[in-house]
C-alpha atoms as a PDB file:
ATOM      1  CA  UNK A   1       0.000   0.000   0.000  1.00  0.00           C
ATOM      2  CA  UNK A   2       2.987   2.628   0.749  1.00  0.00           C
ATOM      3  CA  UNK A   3       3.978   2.038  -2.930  1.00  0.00           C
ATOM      4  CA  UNK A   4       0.892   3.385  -4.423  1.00  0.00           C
ATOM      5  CA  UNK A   5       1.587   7.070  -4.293  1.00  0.00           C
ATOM      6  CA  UNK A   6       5.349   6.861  -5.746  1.00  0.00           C
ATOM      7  CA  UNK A   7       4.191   4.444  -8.070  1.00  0.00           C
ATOM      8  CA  UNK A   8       1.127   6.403  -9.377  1.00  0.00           C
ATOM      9  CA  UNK A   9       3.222   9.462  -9.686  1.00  0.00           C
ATOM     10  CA  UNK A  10       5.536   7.851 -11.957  1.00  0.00           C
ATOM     11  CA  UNK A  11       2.794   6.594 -13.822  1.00  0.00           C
ATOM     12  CA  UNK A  12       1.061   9.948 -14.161  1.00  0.00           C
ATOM     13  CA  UNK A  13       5.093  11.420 -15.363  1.00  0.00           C
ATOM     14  CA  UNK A  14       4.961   8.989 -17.884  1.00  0.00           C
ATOM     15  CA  UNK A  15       1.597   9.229 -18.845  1.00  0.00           C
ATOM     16  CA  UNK A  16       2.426  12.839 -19.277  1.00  0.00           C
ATOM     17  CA  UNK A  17       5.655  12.776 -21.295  1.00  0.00           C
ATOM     18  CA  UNK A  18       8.186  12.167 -19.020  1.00  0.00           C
ATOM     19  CA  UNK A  19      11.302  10.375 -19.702  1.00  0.00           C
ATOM     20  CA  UNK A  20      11.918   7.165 -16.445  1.00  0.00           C
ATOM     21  CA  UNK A  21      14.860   5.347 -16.884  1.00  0.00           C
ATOM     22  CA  UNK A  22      14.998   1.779 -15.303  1.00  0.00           C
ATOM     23  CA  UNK A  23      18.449   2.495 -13.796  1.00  0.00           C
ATOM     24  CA  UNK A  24      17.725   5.720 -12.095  1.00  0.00           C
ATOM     25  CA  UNK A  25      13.728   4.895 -10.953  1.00  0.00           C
ATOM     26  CA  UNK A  26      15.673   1.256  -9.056  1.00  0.00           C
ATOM     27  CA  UNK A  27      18.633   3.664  -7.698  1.00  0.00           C
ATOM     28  CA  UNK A  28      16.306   6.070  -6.290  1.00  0.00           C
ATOM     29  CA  UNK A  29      14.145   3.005  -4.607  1.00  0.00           C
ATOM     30  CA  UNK A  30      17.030   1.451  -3.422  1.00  0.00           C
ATOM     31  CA  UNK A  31      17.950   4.459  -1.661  1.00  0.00           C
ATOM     32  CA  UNK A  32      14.828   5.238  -0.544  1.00  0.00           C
ATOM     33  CA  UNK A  33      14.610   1.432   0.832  1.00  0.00           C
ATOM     34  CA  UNK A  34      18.252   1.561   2.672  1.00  0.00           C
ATOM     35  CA  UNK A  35      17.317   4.557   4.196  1.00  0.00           C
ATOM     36  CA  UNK A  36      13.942   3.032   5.317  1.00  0.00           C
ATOM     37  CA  UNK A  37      15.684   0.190   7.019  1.00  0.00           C
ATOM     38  CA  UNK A  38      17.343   3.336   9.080  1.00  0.00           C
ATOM     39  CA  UNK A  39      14.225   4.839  10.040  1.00  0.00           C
ATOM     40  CA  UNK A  40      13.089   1.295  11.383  1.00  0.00           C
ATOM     41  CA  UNK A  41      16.011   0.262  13.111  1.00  0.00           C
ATOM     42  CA  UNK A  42      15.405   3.706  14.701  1.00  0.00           C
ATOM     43  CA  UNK A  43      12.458   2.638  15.692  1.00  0.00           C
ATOM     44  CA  UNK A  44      13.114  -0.971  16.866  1.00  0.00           C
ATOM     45  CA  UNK A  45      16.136   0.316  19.101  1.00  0.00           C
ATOM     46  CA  UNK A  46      13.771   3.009  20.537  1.00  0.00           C
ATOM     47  CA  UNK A  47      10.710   0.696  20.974  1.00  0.00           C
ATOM     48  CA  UNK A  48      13.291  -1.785  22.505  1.00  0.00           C
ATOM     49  CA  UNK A  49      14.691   1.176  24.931  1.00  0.00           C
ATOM     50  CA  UNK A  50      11.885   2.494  26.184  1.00  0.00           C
ATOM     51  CA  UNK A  51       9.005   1.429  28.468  1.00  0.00           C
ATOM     52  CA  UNK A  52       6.036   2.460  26.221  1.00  0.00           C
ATOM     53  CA  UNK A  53       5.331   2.954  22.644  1.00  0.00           C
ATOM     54  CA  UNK A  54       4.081   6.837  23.067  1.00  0.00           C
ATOM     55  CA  UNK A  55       7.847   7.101  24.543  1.00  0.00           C
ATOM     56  CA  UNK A  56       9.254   5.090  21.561  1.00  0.00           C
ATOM     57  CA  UNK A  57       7.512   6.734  19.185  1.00  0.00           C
ATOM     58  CA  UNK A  58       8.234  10.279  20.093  1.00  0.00           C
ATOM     59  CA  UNK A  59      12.198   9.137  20.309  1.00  0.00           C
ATOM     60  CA  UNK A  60      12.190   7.739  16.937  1.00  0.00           C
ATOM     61  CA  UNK A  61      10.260  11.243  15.577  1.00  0.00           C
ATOM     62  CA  UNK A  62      12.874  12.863  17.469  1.00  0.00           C
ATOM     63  CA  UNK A  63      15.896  10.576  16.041  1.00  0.00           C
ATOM     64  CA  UNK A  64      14.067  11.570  12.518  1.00  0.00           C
ATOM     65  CA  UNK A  65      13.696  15.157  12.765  1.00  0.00           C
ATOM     66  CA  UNK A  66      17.029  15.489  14.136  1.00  0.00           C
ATOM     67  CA  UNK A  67      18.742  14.368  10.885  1.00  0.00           C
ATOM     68  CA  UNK A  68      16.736  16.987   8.889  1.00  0.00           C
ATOM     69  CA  UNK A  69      17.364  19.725  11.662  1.00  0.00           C
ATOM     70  CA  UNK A  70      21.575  18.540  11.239  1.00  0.00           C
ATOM     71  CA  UNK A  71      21.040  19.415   7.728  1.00  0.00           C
ATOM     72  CA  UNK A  72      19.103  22.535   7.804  1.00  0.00           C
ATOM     73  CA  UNK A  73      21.941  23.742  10.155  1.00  0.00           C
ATOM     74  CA  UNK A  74      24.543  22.260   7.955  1.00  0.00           C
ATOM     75  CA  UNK A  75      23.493  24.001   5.451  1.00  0.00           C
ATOM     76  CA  UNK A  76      24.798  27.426   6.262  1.00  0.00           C
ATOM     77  CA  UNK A  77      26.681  26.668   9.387  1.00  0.00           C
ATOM     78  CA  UNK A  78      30.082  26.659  10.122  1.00  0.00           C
ATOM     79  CA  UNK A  79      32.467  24.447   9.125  1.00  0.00           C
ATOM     80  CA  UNK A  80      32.465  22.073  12.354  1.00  0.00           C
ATOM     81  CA  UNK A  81      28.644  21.786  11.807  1.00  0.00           C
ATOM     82  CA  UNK A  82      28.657  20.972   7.987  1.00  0.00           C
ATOM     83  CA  UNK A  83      30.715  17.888   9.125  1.00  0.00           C
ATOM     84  CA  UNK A  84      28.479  16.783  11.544  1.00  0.00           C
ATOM     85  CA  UNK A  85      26.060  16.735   8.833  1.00  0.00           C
ATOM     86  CA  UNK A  86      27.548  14.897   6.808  1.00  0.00           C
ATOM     87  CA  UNK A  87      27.063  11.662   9.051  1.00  0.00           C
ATOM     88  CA  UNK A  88      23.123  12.500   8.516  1.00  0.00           C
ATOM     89  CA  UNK A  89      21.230   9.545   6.565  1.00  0.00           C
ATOM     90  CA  UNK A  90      19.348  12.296   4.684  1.00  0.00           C
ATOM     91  CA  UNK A  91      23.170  13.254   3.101  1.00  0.00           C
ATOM     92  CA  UNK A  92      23.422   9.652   1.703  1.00  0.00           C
ATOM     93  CA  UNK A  93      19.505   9.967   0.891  1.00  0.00           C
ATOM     94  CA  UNK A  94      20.050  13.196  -1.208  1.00  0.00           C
ATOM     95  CA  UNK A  95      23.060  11.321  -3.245  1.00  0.00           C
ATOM     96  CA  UNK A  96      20.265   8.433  -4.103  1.00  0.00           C
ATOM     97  CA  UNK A  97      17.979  11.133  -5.267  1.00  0.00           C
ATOM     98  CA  UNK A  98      20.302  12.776  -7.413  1.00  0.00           C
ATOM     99  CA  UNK A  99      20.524   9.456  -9.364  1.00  0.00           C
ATOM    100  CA  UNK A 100      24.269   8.698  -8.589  1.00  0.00           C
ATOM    101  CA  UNK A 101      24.740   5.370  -6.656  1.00  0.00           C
ATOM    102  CA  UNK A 102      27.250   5.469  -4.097  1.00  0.00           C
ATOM    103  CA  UNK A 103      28.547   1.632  -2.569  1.00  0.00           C
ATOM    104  CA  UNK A 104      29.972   3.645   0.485  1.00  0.00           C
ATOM    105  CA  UNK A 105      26.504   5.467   0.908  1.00  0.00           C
ATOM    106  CA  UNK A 106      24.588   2.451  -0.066  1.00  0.00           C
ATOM    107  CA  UNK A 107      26.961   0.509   2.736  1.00  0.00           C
ATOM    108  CA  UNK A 108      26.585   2.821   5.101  1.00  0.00           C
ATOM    109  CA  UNK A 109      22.994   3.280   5.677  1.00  0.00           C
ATOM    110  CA  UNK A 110      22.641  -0.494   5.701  1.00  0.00           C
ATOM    111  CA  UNK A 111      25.353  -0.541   8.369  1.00  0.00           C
ATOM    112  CA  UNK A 112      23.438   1.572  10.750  1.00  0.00           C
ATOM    113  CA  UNK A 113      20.210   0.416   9.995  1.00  0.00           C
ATOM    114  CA  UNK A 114      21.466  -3.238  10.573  1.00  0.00           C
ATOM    115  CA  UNK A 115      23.325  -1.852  13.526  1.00  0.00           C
ATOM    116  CA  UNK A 116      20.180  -0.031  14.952  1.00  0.00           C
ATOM    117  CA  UNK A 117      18.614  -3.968  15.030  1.00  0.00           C
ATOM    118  CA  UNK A 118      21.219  -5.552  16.376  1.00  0.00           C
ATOM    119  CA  UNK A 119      21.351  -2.953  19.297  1.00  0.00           C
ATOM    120  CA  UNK A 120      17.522  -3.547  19.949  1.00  0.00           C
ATOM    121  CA  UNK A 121      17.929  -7.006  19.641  1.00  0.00           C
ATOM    122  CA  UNK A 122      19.914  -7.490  23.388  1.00  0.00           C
ATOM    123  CA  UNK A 123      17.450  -5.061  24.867  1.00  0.00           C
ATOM    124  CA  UNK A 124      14.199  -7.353  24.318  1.00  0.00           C
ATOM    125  CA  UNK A 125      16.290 -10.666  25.547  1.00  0.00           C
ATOM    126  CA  UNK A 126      14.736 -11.764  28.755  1.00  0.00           C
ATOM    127  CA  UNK A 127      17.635 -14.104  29.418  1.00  0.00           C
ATOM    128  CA  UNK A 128      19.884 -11.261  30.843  1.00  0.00           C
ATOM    129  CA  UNK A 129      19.492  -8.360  33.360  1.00  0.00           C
ATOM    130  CA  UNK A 130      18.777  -4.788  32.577  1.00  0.00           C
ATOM    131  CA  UNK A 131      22.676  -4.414  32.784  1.00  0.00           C
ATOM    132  CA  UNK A 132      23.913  -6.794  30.962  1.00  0.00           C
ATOM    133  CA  UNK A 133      21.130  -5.644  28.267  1.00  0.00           C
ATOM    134  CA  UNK A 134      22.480  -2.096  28.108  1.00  0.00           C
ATOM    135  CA  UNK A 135      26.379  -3.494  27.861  1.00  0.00           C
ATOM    136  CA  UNK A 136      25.413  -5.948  25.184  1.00  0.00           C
ATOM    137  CA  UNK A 137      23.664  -2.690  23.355  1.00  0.00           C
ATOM    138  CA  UNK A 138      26.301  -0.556  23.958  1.00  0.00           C
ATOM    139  CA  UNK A 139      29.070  -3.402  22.805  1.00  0.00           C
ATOM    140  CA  UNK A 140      26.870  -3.881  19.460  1.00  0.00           C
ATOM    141  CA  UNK A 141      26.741   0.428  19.338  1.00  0.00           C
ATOM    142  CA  UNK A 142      30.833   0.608  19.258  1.00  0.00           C
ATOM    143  CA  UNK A 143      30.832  -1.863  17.003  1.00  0.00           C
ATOM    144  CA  UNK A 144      28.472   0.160  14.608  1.00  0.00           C
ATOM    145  CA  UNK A 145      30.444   3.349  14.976  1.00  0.00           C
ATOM    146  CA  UNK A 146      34.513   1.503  14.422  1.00  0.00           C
ATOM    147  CA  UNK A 147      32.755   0.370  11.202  1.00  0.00           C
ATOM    148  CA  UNK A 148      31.516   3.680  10.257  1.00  0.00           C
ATOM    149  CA  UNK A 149      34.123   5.918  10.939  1.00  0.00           C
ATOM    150  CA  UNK A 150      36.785   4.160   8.639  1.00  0.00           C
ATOM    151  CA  UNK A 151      34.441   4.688   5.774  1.00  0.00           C
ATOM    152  CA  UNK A 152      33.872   8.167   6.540  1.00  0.00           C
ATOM    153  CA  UNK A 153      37.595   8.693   6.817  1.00  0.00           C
ATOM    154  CA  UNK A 154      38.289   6.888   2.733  1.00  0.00           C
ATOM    155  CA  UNK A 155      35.717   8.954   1.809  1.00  0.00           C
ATOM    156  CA  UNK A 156      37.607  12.137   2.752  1.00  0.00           C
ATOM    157  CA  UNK A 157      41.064  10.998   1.965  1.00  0.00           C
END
């Protein structure tokens, strides 16, 4: 059902004379999908982290709205700020959108939305106490980040 705006509208550019190519209509959903899988492990981890779904769901809008708040700022910031954006999902999103595909972009968001899981995952594990939960998490969460900030670092070099 989510697919039936984005696909009507590309009907309706068609329909109208618009040019779709294959290659660029699958980048742009792949990107779209990777950063998806962001937005839910955002949501998993914070469902998994917090004691009630109102409290879940206003820390994933908040996780959200932060990213496009980061690149608002960004945008005309200073220079310490535009690289803090550039660790925003919504930066990888925008190179997607642009039609270019990008394996470190396309790699990255699945990193941290596969991270975001995995970091839920010891939080909802009965087996353990609430301690061990949070050191599991926060084991997973280091792990996440010494993957991420290699790539970030080719990417500049």
């Amino acid at each position: 059902m989510t697919l039936v705006a984005p696909l009507s509208a590309l009907l309706w550019w068609r329909i109208a004379g618009g040019h779709l190519a294959l290659a660029e209509t699958c980048n742009l959903f792949a990107g779209h999908a990777l950063y998806a899988l962001v937005v839910a492990g955002i949501a998993f981890f914070a469902a998994a982290a917090t004691e009630s779904a109102a409290t879940a769901a206003i820390a994933a809008l908040a996780f959200t709205l932060g990213f496009w708040a980061l690149d608002f700022a960004a945008a005309s910031g200073p220079e310490w700020l535009r690289l803090l954006g550039q660790v925003s999902p919504t930066q990888a999103l925008k190179q997607f959108e642009r039609g270019l595909w990008s394996w470190q972009h396309a790699s990255a968001l699945a990193t941290l939305g596969l991270g975001l899981l995995a970091m839920a995952v010891p939080l909802v594990s009965v087996s353990y106490r609430r301690r061990a939960q949070v050191a599991r998490s926060a084991a997973v969460g280091v792990a996440v980040i010494l993957v991420l900030v290699p790539r970030k670092r080719m990417r500049d070099t």
